[in-house]
Protein backbone atom coordinates (compact mmCIF):
# COMPACT_ATOMS: atom_id res chain seq x y z
CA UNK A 1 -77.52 39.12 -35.83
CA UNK A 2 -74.55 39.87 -34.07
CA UNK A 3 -71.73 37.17 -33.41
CA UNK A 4 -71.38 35.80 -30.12
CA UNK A 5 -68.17 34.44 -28.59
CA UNK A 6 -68.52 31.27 -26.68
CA UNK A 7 -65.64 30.98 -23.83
CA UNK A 8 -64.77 27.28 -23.42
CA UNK A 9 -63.69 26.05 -19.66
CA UNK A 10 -61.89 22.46 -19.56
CA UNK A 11 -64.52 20.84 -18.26
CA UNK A 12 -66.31 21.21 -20.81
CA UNK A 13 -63.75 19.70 -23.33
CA UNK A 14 -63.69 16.98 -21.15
CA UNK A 15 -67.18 16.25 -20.66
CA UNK A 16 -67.68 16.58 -25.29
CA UNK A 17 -64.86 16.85 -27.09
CA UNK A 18 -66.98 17.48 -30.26
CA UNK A 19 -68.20 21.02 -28.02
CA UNK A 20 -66.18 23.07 -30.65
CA UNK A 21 -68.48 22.40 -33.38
CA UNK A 22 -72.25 23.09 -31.00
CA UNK A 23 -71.93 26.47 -30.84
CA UNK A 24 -73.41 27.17 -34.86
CA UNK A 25 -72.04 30.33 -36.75
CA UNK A 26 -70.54 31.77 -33.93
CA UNK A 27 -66.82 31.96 -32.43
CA UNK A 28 -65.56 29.70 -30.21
CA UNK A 29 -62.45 31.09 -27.94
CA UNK A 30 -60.24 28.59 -25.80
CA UNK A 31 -57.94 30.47 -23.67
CA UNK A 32 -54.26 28.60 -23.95
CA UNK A 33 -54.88 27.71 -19.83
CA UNK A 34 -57.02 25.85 -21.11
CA UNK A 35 -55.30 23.06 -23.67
CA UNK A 36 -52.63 23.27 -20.92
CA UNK A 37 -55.60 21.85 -18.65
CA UNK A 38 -56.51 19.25 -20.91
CA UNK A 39 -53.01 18.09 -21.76
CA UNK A 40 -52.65 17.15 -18.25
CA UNK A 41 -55.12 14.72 -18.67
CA UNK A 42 -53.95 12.85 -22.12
CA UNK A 43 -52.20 9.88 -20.49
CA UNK A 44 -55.32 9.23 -18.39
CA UNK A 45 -57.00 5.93 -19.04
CA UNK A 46 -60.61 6.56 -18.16
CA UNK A 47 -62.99 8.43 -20.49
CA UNK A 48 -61.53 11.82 -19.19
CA UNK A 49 -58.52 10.78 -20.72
CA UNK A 50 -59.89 9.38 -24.13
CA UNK A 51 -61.85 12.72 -24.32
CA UNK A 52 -58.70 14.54 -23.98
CA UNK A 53 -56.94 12.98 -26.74
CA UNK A 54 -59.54 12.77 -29.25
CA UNK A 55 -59.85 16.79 -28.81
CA UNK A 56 -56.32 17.22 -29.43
CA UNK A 57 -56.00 15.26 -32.47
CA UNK A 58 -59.59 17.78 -33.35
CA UNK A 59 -57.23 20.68 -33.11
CA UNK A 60 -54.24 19.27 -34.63
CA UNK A 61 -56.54 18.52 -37.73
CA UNK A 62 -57.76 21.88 -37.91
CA UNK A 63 -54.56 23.27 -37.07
CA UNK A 64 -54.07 22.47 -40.72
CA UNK A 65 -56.10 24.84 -42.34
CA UNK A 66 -54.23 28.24 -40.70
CA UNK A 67 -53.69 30.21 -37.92
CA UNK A 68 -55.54 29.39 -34.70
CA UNK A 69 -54.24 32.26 -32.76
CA UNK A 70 -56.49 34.21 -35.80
CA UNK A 71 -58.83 31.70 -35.77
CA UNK A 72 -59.65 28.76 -38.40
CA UNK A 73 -62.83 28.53 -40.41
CA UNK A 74 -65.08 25.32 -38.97
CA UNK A 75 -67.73 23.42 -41.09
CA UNK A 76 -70.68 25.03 -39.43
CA UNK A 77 -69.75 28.71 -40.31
CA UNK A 78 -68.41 29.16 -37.11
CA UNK A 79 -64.30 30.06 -36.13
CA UNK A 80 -62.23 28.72 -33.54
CA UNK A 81 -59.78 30.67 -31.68
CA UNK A 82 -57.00 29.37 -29.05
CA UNK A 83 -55.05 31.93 -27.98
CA UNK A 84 -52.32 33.00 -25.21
CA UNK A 85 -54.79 34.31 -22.59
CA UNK A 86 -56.14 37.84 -22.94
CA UNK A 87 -54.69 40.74 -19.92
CA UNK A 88 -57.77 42.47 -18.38
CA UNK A 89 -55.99 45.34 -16.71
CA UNK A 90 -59.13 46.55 -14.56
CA UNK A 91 -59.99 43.28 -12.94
CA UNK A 92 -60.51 43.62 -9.63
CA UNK A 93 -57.97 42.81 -7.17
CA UNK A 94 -59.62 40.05 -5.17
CA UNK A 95 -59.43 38.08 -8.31
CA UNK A 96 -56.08 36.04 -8.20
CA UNK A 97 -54.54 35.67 -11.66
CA UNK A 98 -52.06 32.43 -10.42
CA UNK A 99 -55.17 30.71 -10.26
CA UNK A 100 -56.58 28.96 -13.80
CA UNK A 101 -60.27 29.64 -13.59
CA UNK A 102 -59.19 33.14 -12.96
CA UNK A 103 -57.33 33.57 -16.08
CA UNK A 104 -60.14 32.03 -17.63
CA UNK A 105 -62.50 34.57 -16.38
CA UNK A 106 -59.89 37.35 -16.99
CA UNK A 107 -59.65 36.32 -21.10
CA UNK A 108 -63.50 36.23 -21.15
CA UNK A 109 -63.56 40.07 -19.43
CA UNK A 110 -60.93 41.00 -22.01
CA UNK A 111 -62.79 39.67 -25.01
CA UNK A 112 -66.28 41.72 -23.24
CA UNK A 113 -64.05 44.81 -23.12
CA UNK A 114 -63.14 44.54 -26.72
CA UNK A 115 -66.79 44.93 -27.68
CA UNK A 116 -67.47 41.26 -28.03
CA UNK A 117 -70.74 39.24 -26.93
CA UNK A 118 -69.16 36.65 -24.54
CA UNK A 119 -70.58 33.92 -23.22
CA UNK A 120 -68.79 31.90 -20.55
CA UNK A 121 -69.40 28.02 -20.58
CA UNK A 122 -68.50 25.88 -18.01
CA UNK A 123 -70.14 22.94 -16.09
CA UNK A 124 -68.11 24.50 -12.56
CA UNK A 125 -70.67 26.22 -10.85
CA UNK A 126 -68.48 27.73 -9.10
CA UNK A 127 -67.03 29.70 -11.78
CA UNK A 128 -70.34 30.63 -13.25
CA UNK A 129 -71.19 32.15 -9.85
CA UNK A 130 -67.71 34.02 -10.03
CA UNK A 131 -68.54 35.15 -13.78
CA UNK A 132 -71.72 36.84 -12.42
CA UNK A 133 -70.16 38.90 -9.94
CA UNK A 134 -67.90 40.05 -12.73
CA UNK A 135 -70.93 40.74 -15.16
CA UNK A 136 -70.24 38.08 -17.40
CA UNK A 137 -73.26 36.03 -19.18
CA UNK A 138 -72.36 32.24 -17.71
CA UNK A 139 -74.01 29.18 -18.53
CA UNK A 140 -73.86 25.27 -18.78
CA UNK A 141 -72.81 23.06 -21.40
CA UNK A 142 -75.55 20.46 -21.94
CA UNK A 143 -79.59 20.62 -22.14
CA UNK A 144 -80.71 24.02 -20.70
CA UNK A 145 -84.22 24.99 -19.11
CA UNK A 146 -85.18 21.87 -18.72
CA UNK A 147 -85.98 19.90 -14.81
CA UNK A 148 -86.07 16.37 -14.46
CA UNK A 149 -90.15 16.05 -13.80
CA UNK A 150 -89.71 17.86 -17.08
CA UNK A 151 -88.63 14.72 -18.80
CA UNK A 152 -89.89 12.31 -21.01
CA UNK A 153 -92.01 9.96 -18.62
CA UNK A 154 -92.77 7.28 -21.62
CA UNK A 155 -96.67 7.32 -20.98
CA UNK A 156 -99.69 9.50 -20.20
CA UNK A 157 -103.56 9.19 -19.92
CA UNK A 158 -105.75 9.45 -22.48
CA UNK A 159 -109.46 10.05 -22.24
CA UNK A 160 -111.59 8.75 -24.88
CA UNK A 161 -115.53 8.11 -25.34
CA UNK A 162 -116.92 5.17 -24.01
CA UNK A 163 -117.67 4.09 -27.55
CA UNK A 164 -114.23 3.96 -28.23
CA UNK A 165 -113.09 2.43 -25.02
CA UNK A 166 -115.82 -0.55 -26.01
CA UNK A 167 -114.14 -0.70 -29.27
CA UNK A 168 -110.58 -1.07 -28.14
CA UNK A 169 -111.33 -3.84 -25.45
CA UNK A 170 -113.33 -6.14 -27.58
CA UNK A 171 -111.30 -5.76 -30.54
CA UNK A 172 -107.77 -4.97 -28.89
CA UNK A 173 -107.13 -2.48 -31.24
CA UNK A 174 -108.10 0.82 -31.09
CA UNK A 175 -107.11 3.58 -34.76
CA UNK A 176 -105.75 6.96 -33.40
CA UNK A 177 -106.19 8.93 -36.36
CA UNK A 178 -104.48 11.95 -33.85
CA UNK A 179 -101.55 10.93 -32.44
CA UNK A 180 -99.43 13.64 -34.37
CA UNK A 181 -101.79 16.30 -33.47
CA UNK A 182 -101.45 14.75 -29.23
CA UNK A 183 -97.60 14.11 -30.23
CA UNK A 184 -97.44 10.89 -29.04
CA UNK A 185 -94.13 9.07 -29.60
CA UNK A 186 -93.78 5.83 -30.76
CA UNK A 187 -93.94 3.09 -28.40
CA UNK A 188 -95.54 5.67 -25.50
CA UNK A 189 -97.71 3.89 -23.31
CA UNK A 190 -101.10 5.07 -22.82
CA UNK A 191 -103.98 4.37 -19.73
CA UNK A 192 -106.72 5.15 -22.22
CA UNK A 193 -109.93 5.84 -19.82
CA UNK A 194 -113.33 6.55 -20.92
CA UNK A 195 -113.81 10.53 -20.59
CA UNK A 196 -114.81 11.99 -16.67
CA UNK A 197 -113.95 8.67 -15.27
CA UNK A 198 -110.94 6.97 -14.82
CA UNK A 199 -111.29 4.46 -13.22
CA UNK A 200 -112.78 2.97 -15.87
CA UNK A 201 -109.40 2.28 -18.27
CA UNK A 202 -107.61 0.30 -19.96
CA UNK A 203 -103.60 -0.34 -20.47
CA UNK A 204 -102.11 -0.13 -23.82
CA UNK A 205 -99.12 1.06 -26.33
CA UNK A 206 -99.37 3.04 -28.90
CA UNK A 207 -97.74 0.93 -32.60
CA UNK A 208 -96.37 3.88 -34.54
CA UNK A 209 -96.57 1.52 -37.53
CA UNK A 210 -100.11 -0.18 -37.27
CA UNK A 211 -100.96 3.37 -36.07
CA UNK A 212 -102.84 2.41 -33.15
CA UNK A 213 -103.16 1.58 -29.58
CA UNK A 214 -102.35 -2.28 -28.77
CA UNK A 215 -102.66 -4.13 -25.52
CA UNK A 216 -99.84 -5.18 -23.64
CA UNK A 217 -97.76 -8.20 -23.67
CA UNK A 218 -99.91 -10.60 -21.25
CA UNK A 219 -98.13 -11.90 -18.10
CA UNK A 220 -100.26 -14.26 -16.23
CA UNK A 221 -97.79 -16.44 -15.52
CA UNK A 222 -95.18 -14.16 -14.35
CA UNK A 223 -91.41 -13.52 -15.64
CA UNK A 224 -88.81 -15.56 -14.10
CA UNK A 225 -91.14 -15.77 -11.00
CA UNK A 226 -91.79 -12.75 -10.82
CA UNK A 227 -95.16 -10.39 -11.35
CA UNK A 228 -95.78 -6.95 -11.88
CA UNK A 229 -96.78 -4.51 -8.78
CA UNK A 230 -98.10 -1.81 -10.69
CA UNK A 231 -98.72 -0.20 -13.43
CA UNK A 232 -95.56 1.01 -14.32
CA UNK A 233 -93.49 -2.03 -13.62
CA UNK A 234 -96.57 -3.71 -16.36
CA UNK A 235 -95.17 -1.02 -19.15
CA UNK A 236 -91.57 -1.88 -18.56
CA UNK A 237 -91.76 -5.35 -18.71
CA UNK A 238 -93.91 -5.01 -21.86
CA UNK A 239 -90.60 -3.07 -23.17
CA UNK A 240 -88.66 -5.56 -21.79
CA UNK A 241 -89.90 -8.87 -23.30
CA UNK A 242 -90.74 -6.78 -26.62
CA UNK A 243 -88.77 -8.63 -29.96
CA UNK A 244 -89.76 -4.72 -31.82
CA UNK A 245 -88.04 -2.77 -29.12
CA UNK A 246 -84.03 -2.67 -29.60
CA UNK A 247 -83.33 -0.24 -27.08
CA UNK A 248 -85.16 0.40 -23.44
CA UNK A 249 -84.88 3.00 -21.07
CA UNK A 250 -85.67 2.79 -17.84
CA UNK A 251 -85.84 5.70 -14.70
CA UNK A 252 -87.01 5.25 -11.33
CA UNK A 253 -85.92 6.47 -7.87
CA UNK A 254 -84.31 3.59 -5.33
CA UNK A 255 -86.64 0.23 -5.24
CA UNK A 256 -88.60 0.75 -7.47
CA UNK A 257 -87.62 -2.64 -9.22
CA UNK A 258 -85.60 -0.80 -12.68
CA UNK A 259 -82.65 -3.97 -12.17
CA UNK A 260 -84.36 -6.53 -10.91
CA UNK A 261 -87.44 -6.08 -13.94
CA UNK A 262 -84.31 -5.80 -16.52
CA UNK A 263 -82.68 -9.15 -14.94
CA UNK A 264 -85.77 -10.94 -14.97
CA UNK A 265 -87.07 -10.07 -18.88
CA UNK A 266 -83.39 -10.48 -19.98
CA UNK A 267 -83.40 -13.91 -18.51
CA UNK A 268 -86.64 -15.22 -19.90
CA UNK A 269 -85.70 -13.89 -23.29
CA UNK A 270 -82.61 -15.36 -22.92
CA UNK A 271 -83.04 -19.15 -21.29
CA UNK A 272 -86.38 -19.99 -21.30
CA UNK A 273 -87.09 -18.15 -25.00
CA UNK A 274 -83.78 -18.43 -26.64
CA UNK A 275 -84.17 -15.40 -28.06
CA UNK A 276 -80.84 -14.33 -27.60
CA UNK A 277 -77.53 -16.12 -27.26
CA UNK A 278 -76.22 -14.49 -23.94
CA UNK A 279 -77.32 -12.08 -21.55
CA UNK A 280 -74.71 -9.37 -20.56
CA UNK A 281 -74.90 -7.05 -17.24
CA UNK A 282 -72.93 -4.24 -16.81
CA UNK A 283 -72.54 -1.09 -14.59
CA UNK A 284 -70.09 1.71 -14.69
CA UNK A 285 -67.15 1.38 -11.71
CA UNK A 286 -68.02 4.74 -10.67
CA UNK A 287 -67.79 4.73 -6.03
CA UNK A 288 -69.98 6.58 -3.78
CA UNK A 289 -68.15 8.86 -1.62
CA UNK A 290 -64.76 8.16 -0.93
CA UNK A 291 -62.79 5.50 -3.54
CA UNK A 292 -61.23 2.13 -1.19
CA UNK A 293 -58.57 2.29 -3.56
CA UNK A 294 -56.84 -1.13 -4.79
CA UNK A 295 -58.52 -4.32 -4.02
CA UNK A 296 -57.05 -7.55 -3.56
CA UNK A 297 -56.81 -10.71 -5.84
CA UNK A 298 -57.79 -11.65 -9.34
CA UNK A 299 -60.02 -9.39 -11.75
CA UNK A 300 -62.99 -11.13 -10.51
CA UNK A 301 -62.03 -10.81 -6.84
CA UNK A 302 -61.50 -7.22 -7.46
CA UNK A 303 -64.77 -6.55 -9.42
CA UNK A 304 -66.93 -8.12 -6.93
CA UNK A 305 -68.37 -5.57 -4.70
CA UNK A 306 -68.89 -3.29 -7.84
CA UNK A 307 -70.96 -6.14 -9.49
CA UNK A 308 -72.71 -7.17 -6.15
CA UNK A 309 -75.81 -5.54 -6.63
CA UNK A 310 -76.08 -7.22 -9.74
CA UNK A 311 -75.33 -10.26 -7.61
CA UNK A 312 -77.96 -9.60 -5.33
CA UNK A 313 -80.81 -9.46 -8.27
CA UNK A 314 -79.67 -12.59 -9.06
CA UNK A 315 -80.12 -14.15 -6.00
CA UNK A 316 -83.35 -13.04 -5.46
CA UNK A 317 -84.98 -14.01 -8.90
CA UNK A 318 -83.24 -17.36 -8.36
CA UNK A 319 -84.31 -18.12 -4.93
CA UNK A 320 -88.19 -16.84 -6.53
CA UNK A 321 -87.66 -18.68 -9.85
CA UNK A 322 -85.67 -22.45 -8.54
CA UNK A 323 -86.19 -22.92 -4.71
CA UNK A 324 -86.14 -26.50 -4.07
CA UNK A 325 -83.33 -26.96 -7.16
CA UNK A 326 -79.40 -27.27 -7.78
CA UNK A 327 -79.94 -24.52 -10.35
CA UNK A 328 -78.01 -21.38 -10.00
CA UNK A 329 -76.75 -18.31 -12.22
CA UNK A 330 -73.44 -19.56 -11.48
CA UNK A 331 -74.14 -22.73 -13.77
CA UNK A 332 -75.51 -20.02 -16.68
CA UNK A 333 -72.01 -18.35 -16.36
CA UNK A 334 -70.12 -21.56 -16.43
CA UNK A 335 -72.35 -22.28 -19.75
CA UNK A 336 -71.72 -18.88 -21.32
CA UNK A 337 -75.51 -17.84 -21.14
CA UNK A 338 -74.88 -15.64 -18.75
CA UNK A 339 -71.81 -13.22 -18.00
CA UNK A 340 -71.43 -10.23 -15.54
CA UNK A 341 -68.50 -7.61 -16.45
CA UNK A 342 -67.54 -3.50 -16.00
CA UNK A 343 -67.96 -1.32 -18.71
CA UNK A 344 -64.39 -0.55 -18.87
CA UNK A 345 -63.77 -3.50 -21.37
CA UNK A 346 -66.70 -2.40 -23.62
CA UNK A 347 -65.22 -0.04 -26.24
CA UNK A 348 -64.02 -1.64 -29.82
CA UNK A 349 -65.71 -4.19 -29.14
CA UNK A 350 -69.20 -6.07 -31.22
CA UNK A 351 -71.99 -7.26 -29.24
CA UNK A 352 -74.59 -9.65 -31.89
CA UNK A 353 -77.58 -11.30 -30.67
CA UNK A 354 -77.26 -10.06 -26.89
CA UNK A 355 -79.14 -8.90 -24.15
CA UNK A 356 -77.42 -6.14 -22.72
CA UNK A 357 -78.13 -4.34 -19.85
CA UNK A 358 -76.42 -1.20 -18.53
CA UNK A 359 -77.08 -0.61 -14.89
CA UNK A 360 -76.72 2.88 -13.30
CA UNK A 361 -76.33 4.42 -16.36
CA UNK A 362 -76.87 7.94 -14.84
CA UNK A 363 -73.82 7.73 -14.18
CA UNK A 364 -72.21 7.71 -17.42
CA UNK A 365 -71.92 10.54 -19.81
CA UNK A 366 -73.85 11.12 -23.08
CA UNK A 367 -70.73 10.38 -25.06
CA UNK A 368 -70.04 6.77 -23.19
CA UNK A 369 -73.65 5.62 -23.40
CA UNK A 370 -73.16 6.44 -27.67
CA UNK A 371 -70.44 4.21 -27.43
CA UNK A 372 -72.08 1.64 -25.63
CA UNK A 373 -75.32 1.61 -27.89
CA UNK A 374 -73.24 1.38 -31.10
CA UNK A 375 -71.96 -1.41 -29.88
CA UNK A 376 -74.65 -3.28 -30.34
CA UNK A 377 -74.42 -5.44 -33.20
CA UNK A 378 -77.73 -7.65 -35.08
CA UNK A 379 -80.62 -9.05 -33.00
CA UNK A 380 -78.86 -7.48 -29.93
CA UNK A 381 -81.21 -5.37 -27.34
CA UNK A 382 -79.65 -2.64 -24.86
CA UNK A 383 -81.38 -1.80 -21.72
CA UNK A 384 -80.26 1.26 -19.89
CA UNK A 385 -81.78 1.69 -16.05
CA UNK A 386 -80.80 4.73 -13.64
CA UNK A 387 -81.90 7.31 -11.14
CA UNK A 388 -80.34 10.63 -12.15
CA UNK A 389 -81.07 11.91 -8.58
CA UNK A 390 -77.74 9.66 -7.73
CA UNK A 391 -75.37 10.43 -10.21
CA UNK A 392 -71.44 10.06 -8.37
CA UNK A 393 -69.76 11.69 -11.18
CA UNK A 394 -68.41 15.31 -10.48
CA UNK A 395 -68.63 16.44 -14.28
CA UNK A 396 -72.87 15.10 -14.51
CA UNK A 397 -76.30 16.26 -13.05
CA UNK A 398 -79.71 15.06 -13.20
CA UNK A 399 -80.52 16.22 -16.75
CA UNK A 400 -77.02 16.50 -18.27
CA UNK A 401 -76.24 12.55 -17.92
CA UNK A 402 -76.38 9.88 -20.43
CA UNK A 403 -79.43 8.21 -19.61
CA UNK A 404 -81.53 11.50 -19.66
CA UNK A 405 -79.85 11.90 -22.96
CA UNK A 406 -80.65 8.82 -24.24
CA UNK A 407 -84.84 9.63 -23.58
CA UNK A 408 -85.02 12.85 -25.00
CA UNK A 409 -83.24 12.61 -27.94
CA UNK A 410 -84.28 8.86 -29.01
CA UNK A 411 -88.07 9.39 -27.79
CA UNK A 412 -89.03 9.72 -31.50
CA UNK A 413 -87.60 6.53 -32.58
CA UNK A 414 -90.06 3.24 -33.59
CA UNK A 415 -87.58 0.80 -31.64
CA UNK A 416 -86.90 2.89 -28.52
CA UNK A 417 -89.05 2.62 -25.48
CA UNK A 418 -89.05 4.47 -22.51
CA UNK A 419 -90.33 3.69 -18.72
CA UNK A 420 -90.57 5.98 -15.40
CA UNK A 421 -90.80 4.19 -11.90
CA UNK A 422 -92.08 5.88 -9.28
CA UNK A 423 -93.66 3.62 -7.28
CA UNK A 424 -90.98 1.97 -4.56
CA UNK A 425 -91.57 -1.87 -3.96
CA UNK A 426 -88.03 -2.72 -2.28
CA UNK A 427 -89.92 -2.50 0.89
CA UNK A 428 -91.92 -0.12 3.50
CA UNK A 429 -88.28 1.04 5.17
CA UNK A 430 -87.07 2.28 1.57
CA UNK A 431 -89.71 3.74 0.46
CA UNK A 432 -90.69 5.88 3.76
CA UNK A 433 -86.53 6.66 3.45
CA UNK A 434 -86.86 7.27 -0.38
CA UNK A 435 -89.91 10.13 0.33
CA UNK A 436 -88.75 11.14 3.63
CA UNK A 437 -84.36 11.19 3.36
C-alpha cells in the first residue's frame, strides 16, 4: 500500500502533542512555519502552552537519532520530517505566501507535486476549505465520521418474553447469556420490556461480572432532598451513588439536572455515608464570549463568578435538604468536607478517597481530562458532566472534546458508567428555549 504523507498544521500540535506518533507507518511532514508557530506559544501558562513544550522536548529527543530535515525513523514504522517549507512555483496568485496557513498549504502542494499522497490535517476549517479549492485531501485531527446522536447514550431497550420479564422482577436478577452477541457494555442500563409492549418494563443495569441484569439502586427516600424526574436522571443517580463505579459520565443539554444530580450523590456519599473523605467540585475557567479580563481581590474573590454555578447547586440542594436549619455548605468548607476550586491547580497533584466532580467538561480537551482522571488516587470517584453543544474553546467541537472522549473510548470498561439527559427539568422557560433557541 502506498505511503501517505500526513501534513501537520499547529493546531493540531497544540490540541495532541503525541499527534506525531497517530498517523501508523506513514510520514509525517511539519513544515518549519510550523515549530515557528508553536514556539510562540512555549512561555504560555495554560494547556496551549504545556502542549507546546512537551512537543518540543518530543522533537529534541528524536532529534537524536539523525537528520530531521531527511526524516527520523519513529517507533510505529512511521518517519518524521520538519523541513524549511517546500516552494510551489504554480500556486495560484490569489494565494498570499506572507501569510502562514498559506505556506502551509504551499509545502503540502509541493509535496502533491512531487508524487506524494498528502493529506492535510488541521482542526482550522478554514484552511481545510482553502485546501479543497487547491485539490488537496483535508481533514480533521480527532474522531472522524462520527455525529453526536451517534454517541454512546449509556442505555437502550431491550425486549424480552414475558417469561423472562416474570423472572427478572420476582427474582431481581435476570442471566443474559447474549450480551456479547447485543454488545452491551458493562454497566449499560437497560428498560427491559416484555416483547410488542412496552409499557410493560422494567429498569435495570446490566453487571458485566455477575453477567446479568440487576435492578437499580432504590431511592425512596430521595438524595439530599432530592428525587428523580425521569428515567434518565434514575440511571445517573444509580451511577452516582454506585461504590463499583470509579468513573461517571454524564451528557445532557441545559437543565436537564447533570450538576445538580452530581452535587447531590457526591454529598450523600460524602456526609451522610462517609464514604469518602471530601467532596471536590471543579470546572474549567474557560468564558463565554468575550473574557472581563482581571478581577478584583483575593483568589477567592476572583474565582467567584466562575464557581457560581456551582454555588447556585448548592444553594438549591441546601435550601431542599436543611430549610428551617443553621446548616450551610459554607460550614462543610470550613470543616474540610467540602471544597470548591478551578482546574488550573489540578496537575501534579494526588487526589485519595475523593469525590470529584468535573463540571463542563466539554470544555476541556481529551489530553486535560487524562490528566485529571489519573489523578485520581485509591477509593477516589471522578464524575465528568457536559453538553458538547456548548463547548467555548476555539480548538474543540461536539465530538472532538474530552468528555465525548472519555465515553467512547472507556465504554468497555467494568468501572465506567455512562448517562445521557435529555429530558430538561430546570423549568418550562428553559426547556421551550432549549428546543426552540
Amino acid at each position: 500500500m502506498l505511503r501517505k504523507t500526513f501534513v501537520l498544521d499547529t493546531n493540531v500540535i497544540l490540541f495532541d502533542p503525541m499527534a506525531i506518533f497517530k498517523f501508523s507507518d506513514n510520514d509525517v511532514f511539519i513544515p518549519l512555519v510550523v515549530v515557528e508557530e508553536v514556539d510562540r506559544f512555549k512561555k504560555d501558562q495554560n494547556e496551549n502552552g504545556r502542549n507546546a513544550r512537551h512537543f518540543s522536548r518530543l522533537v529534541d529527543e528524536l532529534r537524536q537519532k539523525g537528520s530531521l530535515m531527511k526524516g527520523v525513523d519513529l517507533d510505529n514504522g512511521g518517519t518524521l520530517i520538519i523541513s524549511v517549507d517546500k516552494k510551489f512555483d504554480n500556486v495560484h496568485e490569489a494565494i498570499d505566501l506572507r501569510i502562514n496557513d498559506n505556506l502551509i498549504l504551499a509545502s503540502a502542494l509541493a509535496l502533491k507535486d512531487a508524487g506524494e499522497d498528502v493529506h492535510l490535517i488541521t482542526k482550522d476549517i478554514n484552511l481545510r476549505l482553502k485546501a479543497d479549492i487547491l485539490g488537496l485531501t483535508a481533514e480533521d485531527y480527532g474522531m472522524k465520521d462520527v455525529k453526536l446522536e451517534e454517541l454512546y447514550s449509556g442505555y437502550r431497550y431491550l425486549p424480552v418474553a414475558k417469561e423472562k420479564l416474570d423472572e427478572y422482577e420476582k427474582n431481581r436478577f435476570l442471566m443474559l447469556e447474549n450480551a456479547e452477541e447485543l454488545e452491551i457494555h458493562p454497566n449499560e442500563y437497560l428498560i427491559v420490556h416484555e416483547e410488542g409492549n412496552e409499557r410493560r418494563r422494567l429498569l435495570g443495569r446490566y453487571n458485566k461480572q455477575k453477567l446479568g441484569i440487576v435492578p437499580l439502586i432504590p431511592m425512596r427516600e430521595g438524595i439530599w432532598g432530592i428525587y428523580p424526574k425521569n428515567m434518565e436522571q434514575q440511571f445517573a443517580l444509580d451511577a452516582l451513588l454506585n461504590d463499583d463505579i470509579k468513573l461517571v459520565s454524564l451528557v445532557g443539554k441545559a437543565g436537564t439536572g447533570k450538576t445538580l444530580l452530581a452535587i447531590a450523590a457526591g454529598l450523600e456519599m460524602t456526609i451522610n455515608q462517609e464514604k469518602y473523605s471530601r467532596l471536590l467540585v471543579s470546572r474549567p475557567i474557560q468564558p463565554m464570549g468575550k473574557d472581563l479580563g482581571y478581577l478584583p481581590g483575593d483568589v477567592n474573590d476572583k474565582l467567584g463568578p466562575w464557581m457560581q454555578p456551582i454555588f447556585d447547586n448548592m444553594d438549591f440542594l441546601f435550601d431542599q435538604r436543611r430549610a428551617g436549619t443553621n446548616s450551610s455548605y459554607e460550614d462543610l468548607m470550613d470543616h474540610g468536607l467540602l471544597h470548591i476550586e478551578p482546574l488550573t491547580y489540578i496537575r501534579g497533584r494526588s487526589i485519595p478517597g475523593q469525590y470529584l466532580i468535573v463540571d463542563e467538561a466539554q470544555n476541556l480537551s481529551p489530553h486535560e481530562v487524562k490528566t485529571i482522571v489519573t489523578r485520581a488516587g485509591e477509593g477516589t470517584k471522578i464524575v465528568l458532566t457536559g453538553d458538547p453543544q456548548q463547548i467555548d474553546s476555539p480548538y474543540l467541537d461536539e465530538i472532538n472534546n474530552g468528555l465525548a472522549y472519555v465515553v467512547e473510548r472507556l465504554k468497555t470498561e467494568e468501572i465506567i458508567s455512562h448517562a445521557t439527559l435529555t429530558v430538561g427539568e430546570r423549568s418550562m422557560l428553559s426547556e421551550t428555549a432549549s428546543k426552540l433557541l
